[in-house]
Protein backbone atom coordinates (compact mmCIF):
# COMPACT_ATOMS: atom_id res chain seq x y z
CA UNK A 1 2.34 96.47 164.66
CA UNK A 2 0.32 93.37 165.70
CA UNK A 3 -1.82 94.75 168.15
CA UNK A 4 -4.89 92.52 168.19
CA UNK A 5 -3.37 89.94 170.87
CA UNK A 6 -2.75 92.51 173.88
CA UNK A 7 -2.52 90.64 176.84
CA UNK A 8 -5.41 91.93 178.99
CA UNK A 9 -6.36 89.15 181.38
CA UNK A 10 -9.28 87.56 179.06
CA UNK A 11 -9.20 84.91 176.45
CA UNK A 12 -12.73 86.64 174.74
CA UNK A 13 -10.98 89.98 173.99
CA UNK A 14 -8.37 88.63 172.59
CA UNK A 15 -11.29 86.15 170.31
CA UNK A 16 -13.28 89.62 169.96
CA UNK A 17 -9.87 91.37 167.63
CA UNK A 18 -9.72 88.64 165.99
CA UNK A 19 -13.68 88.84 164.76
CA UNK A 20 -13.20 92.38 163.93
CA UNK A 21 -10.38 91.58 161.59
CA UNK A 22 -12.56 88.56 160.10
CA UNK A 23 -13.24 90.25 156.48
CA UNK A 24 -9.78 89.36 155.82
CA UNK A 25 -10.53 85.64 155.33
CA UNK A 26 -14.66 85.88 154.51
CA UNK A 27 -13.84 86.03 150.93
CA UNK A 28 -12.24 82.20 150.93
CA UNK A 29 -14.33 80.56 153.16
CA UNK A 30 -17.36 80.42 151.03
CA UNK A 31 -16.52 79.60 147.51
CA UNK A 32 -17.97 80.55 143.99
CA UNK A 33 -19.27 77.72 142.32
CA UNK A 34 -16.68 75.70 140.44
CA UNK A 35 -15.93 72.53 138.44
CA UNK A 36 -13.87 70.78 141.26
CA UNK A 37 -13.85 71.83 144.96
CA UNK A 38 -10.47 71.41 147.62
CA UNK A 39 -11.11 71.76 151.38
CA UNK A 40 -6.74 72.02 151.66
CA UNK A 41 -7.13 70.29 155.15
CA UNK A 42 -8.79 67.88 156.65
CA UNK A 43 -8.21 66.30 160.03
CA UNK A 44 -10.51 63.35 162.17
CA UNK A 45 -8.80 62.76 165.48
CA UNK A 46 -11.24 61.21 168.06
CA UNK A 47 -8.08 60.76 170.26
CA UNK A 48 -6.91 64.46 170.29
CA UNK A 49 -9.68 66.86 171.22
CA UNK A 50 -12.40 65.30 168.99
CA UNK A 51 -10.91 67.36 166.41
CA UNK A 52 -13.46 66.90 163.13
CA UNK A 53 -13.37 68.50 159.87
CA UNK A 54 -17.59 69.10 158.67
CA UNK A 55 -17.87 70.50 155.20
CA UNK A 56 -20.85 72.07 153.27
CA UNK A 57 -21.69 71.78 149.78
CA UNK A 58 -24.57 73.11 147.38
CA UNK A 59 -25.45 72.15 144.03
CA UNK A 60 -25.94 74.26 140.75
CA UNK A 61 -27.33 72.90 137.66
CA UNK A 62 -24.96 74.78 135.06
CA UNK A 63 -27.73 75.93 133.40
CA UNK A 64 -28.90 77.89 136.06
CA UNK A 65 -26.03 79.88 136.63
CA UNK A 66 -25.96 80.83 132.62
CA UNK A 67 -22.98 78.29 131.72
CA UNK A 68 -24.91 76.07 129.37
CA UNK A 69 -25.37 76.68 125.86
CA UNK A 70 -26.06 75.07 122.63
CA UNK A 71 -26.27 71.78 124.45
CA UNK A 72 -22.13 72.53 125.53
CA UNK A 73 -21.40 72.84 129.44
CA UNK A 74 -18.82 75.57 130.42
CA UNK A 75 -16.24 75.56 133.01
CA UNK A 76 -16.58 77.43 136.62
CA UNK A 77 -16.02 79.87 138.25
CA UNK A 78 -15.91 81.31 134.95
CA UNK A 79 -14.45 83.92 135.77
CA UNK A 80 -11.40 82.18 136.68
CA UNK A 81 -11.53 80.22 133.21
CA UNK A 82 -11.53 83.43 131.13
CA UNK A 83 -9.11 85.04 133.11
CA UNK A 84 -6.48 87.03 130.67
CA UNK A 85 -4.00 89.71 130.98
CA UNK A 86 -5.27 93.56 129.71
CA UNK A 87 -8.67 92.15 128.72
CA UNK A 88 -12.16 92.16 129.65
CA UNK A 89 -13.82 88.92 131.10
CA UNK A 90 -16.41 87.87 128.50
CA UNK A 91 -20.03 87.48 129.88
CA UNK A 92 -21.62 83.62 130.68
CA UNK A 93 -22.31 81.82 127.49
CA UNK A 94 -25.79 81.87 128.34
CA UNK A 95 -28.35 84.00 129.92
CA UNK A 96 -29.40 82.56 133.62
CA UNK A 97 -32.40 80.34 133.13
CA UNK A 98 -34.76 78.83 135.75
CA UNK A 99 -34.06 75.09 135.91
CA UNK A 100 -37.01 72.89 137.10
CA UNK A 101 -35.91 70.62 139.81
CA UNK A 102 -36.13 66.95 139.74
CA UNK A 103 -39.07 65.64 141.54
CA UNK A 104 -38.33 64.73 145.15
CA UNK A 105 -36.36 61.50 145.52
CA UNK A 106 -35.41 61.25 142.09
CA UNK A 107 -31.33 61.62 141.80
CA UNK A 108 -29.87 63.39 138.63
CA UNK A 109 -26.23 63.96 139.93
CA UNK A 110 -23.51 62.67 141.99
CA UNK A 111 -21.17 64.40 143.54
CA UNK A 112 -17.60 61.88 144.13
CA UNK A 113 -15.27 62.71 146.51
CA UNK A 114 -11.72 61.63 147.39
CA UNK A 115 -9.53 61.94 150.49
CA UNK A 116 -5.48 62.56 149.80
CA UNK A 117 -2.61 62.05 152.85
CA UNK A 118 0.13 64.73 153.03
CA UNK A 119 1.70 63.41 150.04
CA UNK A 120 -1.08 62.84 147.53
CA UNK A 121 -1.37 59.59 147.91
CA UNK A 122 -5.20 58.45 147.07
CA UNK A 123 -6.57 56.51 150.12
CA UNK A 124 -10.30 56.78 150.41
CA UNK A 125 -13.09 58.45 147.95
CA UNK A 126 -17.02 57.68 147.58
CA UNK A 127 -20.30 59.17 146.11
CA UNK A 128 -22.80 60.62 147.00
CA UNK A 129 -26.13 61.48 144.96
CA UNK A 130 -27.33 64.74 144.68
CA UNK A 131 -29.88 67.04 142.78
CA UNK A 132 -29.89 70.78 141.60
CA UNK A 133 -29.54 73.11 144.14
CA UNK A 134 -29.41 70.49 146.72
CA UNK A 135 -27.50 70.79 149.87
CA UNK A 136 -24.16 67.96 151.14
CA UNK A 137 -23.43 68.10 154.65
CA UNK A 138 -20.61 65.83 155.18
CA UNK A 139 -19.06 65.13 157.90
CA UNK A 140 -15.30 63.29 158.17
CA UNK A 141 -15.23 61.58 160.79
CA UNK A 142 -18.83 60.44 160.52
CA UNK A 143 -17.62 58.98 156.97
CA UNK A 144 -14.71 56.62 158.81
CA UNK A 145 -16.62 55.07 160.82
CA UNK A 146 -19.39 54.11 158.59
CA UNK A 147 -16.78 53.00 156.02
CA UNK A 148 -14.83 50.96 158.62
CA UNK A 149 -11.76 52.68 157.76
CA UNK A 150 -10.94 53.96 161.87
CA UNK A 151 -7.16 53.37 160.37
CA UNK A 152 -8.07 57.05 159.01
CA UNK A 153 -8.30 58.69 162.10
CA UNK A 154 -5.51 61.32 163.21
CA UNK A 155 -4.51 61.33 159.23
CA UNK A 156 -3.64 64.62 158.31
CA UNK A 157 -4.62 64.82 154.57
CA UNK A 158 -7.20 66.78 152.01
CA UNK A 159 -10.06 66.51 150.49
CA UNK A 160 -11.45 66.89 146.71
CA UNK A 161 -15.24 67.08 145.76
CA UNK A 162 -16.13 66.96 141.81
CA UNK A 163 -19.23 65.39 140.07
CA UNK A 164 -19.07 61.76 139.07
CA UNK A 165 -18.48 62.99 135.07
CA UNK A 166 -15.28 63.88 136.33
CA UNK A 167 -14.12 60.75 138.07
CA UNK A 168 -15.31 58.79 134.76
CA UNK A 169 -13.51 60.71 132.43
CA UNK A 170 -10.46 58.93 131.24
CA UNK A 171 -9.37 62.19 129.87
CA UNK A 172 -9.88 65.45 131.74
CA UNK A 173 -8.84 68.08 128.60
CA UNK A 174 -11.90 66.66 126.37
CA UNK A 175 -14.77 68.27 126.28
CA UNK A 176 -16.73 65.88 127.51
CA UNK A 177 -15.52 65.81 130.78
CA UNK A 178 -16.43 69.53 131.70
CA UNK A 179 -19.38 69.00 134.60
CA UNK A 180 -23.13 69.76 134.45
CA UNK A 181 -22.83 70.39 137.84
CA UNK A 182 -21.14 73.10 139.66
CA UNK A 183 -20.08 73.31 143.48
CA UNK A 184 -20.43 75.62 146.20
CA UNK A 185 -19.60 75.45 149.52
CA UNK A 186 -17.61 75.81 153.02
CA UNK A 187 -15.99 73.74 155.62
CA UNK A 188 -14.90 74.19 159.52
CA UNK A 189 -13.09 72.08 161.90
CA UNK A 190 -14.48 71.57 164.99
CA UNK A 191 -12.49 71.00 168.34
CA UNK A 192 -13.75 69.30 172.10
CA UNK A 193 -17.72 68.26 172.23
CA UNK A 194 -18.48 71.30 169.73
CA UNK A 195 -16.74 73.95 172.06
CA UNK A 196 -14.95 75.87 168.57
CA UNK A 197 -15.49 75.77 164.89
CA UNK A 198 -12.22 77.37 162.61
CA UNK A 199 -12.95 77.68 158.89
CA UNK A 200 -11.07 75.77 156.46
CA UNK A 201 -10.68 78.17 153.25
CA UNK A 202 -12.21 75.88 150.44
CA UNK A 203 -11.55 76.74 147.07
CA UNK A 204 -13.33 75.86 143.20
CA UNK A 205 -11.34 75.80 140.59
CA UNK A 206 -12.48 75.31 136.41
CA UNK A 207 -11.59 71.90 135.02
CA UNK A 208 -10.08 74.18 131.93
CA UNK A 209 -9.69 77.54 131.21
CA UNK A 210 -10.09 78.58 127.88
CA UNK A 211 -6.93 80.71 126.25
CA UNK A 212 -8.17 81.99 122.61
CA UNK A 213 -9.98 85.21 123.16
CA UNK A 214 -11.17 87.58 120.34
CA UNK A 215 -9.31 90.81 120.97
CA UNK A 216 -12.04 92.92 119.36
CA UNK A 217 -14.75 91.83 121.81
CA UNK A 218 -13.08 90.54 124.78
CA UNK A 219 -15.20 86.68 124.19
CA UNK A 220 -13.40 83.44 124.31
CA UNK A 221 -13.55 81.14 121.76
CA UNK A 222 -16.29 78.60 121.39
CA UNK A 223 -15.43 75.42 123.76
CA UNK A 224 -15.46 73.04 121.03
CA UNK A 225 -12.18 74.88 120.32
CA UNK A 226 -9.01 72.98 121.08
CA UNK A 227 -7.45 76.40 122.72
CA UNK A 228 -8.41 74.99 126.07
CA UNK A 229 -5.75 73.97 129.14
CA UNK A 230 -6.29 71.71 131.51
CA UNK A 231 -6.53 73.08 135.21
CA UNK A 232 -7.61 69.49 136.55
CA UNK A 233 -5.68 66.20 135.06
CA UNK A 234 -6.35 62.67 136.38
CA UNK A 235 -3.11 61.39 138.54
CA UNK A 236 -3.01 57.73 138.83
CA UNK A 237 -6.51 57.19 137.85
CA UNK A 238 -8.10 60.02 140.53
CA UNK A 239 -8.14 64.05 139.88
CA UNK A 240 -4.81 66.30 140.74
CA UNK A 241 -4.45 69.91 140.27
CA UNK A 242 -2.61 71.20 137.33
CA UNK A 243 -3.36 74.72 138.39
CA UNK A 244 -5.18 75.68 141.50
CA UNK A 245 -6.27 79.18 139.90
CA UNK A 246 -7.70 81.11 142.61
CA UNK A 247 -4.93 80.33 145.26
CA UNK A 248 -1.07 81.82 145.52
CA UNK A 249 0.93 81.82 142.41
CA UNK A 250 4.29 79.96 142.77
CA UNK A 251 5.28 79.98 139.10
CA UNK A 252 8.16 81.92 137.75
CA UNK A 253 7.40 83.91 134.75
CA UNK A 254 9.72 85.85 132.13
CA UNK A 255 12.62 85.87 134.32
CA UNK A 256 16.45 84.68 133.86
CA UNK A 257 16.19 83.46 137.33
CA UNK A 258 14.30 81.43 140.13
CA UNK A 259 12.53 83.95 142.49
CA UNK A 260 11.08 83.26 146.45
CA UNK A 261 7.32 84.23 146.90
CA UNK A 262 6.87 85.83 150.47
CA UNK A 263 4.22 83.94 152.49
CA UNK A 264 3.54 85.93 155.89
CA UNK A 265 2.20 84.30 158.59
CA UNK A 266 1.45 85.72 162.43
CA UNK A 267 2.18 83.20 165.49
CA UNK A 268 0.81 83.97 169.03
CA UNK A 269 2.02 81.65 171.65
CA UNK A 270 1.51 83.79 175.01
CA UNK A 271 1.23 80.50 177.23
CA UNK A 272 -1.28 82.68 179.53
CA UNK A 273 -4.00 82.54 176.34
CA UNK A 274 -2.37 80.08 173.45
CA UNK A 275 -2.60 76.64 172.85
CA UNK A 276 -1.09 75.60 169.72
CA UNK A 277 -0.50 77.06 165.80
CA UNK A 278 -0.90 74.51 163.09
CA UNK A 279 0.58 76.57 159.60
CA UNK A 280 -0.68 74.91 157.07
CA UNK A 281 0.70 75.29 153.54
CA UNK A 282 -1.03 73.35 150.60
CA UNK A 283 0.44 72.93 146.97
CA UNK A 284 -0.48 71.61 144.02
CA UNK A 285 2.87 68.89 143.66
CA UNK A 286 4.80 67.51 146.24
CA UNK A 287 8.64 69.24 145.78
CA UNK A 288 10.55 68.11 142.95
CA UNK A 289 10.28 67.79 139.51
CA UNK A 290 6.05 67.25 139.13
CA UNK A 291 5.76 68.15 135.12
CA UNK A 292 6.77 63.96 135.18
CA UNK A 293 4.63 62.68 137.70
CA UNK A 294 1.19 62.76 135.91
CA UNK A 295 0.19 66.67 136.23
CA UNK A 296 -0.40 66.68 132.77
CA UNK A 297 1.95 69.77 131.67
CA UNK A 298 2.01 68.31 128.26
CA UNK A 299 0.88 69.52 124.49
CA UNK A 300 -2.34 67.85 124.57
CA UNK A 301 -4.01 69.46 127.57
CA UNK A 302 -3.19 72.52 126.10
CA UNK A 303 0.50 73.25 127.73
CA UNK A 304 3.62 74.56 125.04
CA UNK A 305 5.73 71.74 124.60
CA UNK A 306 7.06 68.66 126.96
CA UNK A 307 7.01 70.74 130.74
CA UNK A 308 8.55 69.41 133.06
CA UNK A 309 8.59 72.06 136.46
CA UNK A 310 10.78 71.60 139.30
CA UNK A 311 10.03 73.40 143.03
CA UNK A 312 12.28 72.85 145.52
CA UNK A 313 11.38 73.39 148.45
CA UNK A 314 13.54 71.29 151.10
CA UNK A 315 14.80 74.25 151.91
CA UNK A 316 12.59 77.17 152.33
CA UNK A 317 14.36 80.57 153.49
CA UNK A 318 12.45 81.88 157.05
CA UNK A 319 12.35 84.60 159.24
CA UNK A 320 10.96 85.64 162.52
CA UNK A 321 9.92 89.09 163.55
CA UNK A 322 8.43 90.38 166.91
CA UNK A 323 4.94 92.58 166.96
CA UNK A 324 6.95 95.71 166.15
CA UNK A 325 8.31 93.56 162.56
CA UNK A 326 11.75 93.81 164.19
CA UNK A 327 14.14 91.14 163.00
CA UNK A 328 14.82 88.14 165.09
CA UNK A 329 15.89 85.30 163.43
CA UNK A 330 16.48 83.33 160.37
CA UNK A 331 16.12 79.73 159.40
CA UNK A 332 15.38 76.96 157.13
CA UNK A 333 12.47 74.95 156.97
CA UNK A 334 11.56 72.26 154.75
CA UNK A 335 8.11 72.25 153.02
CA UNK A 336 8.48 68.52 150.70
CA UNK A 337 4.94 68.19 150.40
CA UNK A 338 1.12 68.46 149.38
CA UNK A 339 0.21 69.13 152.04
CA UNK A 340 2.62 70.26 155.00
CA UNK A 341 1.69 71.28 158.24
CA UNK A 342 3.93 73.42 161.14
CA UNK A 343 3.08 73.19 164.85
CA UNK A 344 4.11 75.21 167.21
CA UNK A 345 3.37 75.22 170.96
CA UNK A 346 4.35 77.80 173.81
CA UNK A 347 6.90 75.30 175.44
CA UNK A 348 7.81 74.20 172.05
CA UNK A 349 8.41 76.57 169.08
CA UNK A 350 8.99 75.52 165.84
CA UNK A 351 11.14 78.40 164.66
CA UNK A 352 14.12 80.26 166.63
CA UNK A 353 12.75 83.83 168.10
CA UNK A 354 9.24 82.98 168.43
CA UNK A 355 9.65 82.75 172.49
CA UNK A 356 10.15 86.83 173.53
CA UNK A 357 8.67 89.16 175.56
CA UNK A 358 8.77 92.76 173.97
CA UNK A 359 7.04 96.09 175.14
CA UNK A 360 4.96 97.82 172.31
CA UNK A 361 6.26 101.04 171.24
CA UNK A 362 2.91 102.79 170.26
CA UNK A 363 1.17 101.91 173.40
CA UNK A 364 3.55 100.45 176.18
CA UNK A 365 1.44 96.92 175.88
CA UNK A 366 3.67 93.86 176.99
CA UNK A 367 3.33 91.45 174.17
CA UNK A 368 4.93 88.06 174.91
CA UNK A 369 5.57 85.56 172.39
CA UNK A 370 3.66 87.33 169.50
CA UNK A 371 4.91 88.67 165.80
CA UNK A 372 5.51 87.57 162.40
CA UNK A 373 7.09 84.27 160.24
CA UNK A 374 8.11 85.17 156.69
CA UNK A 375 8.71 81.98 154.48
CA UNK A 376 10.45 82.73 151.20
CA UNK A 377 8.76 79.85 148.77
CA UNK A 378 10.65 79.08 145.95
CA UNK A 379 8.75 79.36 142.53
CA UNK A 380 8.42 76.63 140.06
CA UNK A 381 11.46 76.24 136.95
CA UNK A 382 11.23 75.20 133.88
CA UNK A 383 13.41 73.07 132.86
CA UNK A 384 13.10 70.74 129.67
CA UNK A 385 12.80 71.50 125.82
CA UNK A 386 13.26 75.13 126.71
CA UNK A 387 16.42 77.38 127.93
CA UNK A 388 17.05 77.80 131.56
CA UNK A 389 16.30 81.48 130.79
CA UNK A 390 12.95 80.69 130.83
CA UNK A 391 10.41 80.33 132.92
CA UNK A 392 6.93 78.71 133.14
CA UNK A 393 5.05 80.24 131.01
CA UNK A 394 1.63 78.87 132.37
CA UNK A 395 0.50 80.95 135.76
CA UNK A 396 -0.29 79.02 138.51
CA UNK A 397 1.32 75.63 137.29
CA UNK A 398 2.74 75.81 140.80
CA UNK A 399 0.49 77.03 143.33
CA UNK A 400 -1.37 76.76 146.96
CA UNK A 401 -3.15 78.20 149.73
CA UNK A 402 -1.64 78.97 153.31
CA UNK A 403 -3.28 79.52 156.71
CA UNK A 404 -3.14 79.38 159.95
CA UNK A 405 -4.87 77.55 163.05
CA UNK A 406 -4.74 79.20 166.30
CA UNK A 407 -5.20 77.75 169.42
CA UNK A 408 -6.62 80.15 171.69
CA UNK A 409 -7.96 80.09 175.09
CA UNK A 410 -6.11 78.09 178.48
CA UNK A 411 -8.01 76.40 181.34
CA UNK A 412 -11.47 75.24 180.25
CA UNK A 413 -10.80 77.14 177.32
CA UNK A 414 -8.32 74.84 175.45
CA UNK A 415 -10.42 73.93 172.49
CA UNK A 416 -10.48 77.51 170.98
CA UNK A 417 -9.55 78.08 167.04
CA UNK A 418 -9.78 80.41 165.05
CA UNK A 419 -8.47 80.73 161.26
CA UNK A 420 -5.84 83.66 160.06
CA UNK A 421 -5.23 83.60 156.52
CA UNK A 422 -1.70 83.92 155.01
CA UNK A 423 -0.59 87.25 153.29
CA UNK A 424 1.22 86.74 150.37
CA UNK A 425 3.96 89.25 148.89
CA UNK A 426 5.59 89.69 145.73
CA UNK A 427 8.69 88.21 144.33
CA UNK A 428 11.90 88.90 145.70
């Protein structure tokens, strides 16, 4: 049942369940250090609530965090680089050692960032120098207007922060390019003067993983090996995702055909407490066939073969269910790309059977306008050099991260959100 939005006359108990059910989404709002940092969404609309997306980033030396040795920088999270079916995750290269810190004022790092639209076009990036352990407020809309760029504002798009070895790399699978620097970090979008702050989920991803790993002892092979793959490849000139590692898997694996990955989101839209619900769904590739447009699925960054994937997702299966999970009604929605975002509003729904008024079984609670969208997203194909039979072999060549924004609150309440992460099922 989804019983945290009873209807009982306030706007705070309904904010309180959702606090007590925070732990579900604690885990992706503050990252593990990694190679290359996404905050999925990013908004700066001075014209529509003073909606603002701040994010929050701290620096780590990779020596500190035990991921330098013999003068070779590893990837991060390394966990996520050494990740491998039935076997143990190998320890840092390194023992943690203490890192002096530069003197005050003297700059040793840079940390570049770039801002994507919806369809991963590049439209905006800049630097900004940093030390070890050093801490990057940044602030979006703060950033358009001392750039000049107001045409920016009420661009939905996303955001990608990496160290300036990255952006000068003309080749992101040598070794060369792997950072000194790793990234940490949060972000939050703010609504009205300050009145609510919703986290964004931000997540780190390696630059490679590495695939060679001594069965005996569990430990990958040295990086100087060539058994590396390429998580992060340069996309007309500026950094794309390959893989995005630590977010939903969308690839089709050892199967004769294409499956759907269940993505479960909840919508409230009681007009006596909602506002609005933004889903947002982020991928890695707009729909189509991406292995061709410059996401590097090829033999040199360590992928089998010419790959060419195709997703299609103009027409993602759907289905509504009330707080009870009863079936209401089905649909197609269309999902073309990087970044895609569904709003929803109590006078206008996006999907058929979202507008009800039920009474809870369990309790005899009227519920009104409250339940449950399941989107069936279809997983990636391969398609060339290879039979239709089978599938991408590389995990996570298609994947994203889903959430939702609620707007919570009526009156002089308005500017409310909070942040539900998506649950994601298995293959059907």
């Amino acid at each position: 049942m989804v019983r945290e939005f009873k209807k009982v006359g306030a706007a705070a108990a309904v904010a309180g369940a959702l606090l007590a059910s925070g732990s579900s989404f604690a885990n992706v709002q503050l990252s593990v250090p990694g190679d290359v940092v996404l905050v999925p969404y990013v908004i700066c609309d001075p014209a529509n609530n003073n909606q603002n997306t701040l994010v929050g980033l701290i620096t780590f030396d990779k020596g500190r965090i035990g991921l330098r040795a013999g003068g070779i920088d590893y990837s991060a999270p390394w966990i996520l680089a050494t990740a491998a079916v039935d076997l143990p995750t190998p320890g840092t290269p390194s023992l943690p050692m203490r890192v002096t810190p530069p003197q005050a004022g003297a700059f040793n790092e840079a940390i570049h960032w770039y801002f994507y639209d919806t369809r991963s076009n590049h439209l905006l990036d800049g630097v900004i120098p940093v030390t070890d352990n050093d801490f990057v407020r940044f602030d979006w809309c703060a950033t358009i207007r001392e750039t000049g760029q107001d045409v920016l504002n009420g661009v939905n798009g996303y955001l990608v922060f990496t160290t300036d070895d990255v952006d000068r790399a003309d080749n992101l699978a040598l070794l060369g390019s792997v950072p000194k620097t790793a990234l940490y970090g949060h972000a939050y979008q703010i609504q009205g003067n300050w009145e609510s702050q919703a986290f964004i989920p931000i997540v780190a991803n390696p630059l490679h993983s590495y695939l060679d790993v001594d069965e005996a002892t569990g430990v990958p092979q040295p990086a100087t090996d060539p058994a590396r793959i390429a998580n992060v490849v340069k996309r007309d000139g500026y950094p794309a995702f390959a893989r995005l590692l630590s977010g939903s898997n969308f690839a089709a694996r050892g199967t004769s055909r294409a499956l759907r990955r269940d993505v479960y989101m909840r919508y409230f839209l009681d007009p006596a407490l909602a506002t609005e619900n933004r889903m947002v769904f982020w991928f890695n590739n707009n729909t189509g066939t991406f292995g061709a447009a410059g996401l590097g699925y090829t033999a040199a960054n360590g992928y089998p073969g010419a790959v060419d994937l195709v997703q299609n997702r103009n027409s993602v299966a759907g289905e509504t269910y009330d707080s009870e999970q009863v079936y209401r009604n089905s649909f197609s929605v269309t999902l073309p790309d990087e970044l895609n975002i569904i709003r929803s509003t109590p006078t206008a729904p996006a999907f058929p059977g979202m507008i009800h008024t039920s009474v809870e079984a369990a309790t005899g609670f009227e519920v009104v306008n409250t339940g449950i969208v399941r989107f069936g997203i279809p997983e990636a194909v391969l398609t060339s050099d290879i039979t239709i039979e089978e599938r991408s072999t590389a995990p996570f060549a298609s994947s994203g991260v889903s959430f939702n924004l609620l707007g919570l609150g009526a009156g002089g309440a308005a500017a409310q959100l909070q942040t539900e992460m998506a649950t994601v099922g298995p293959a059907y």
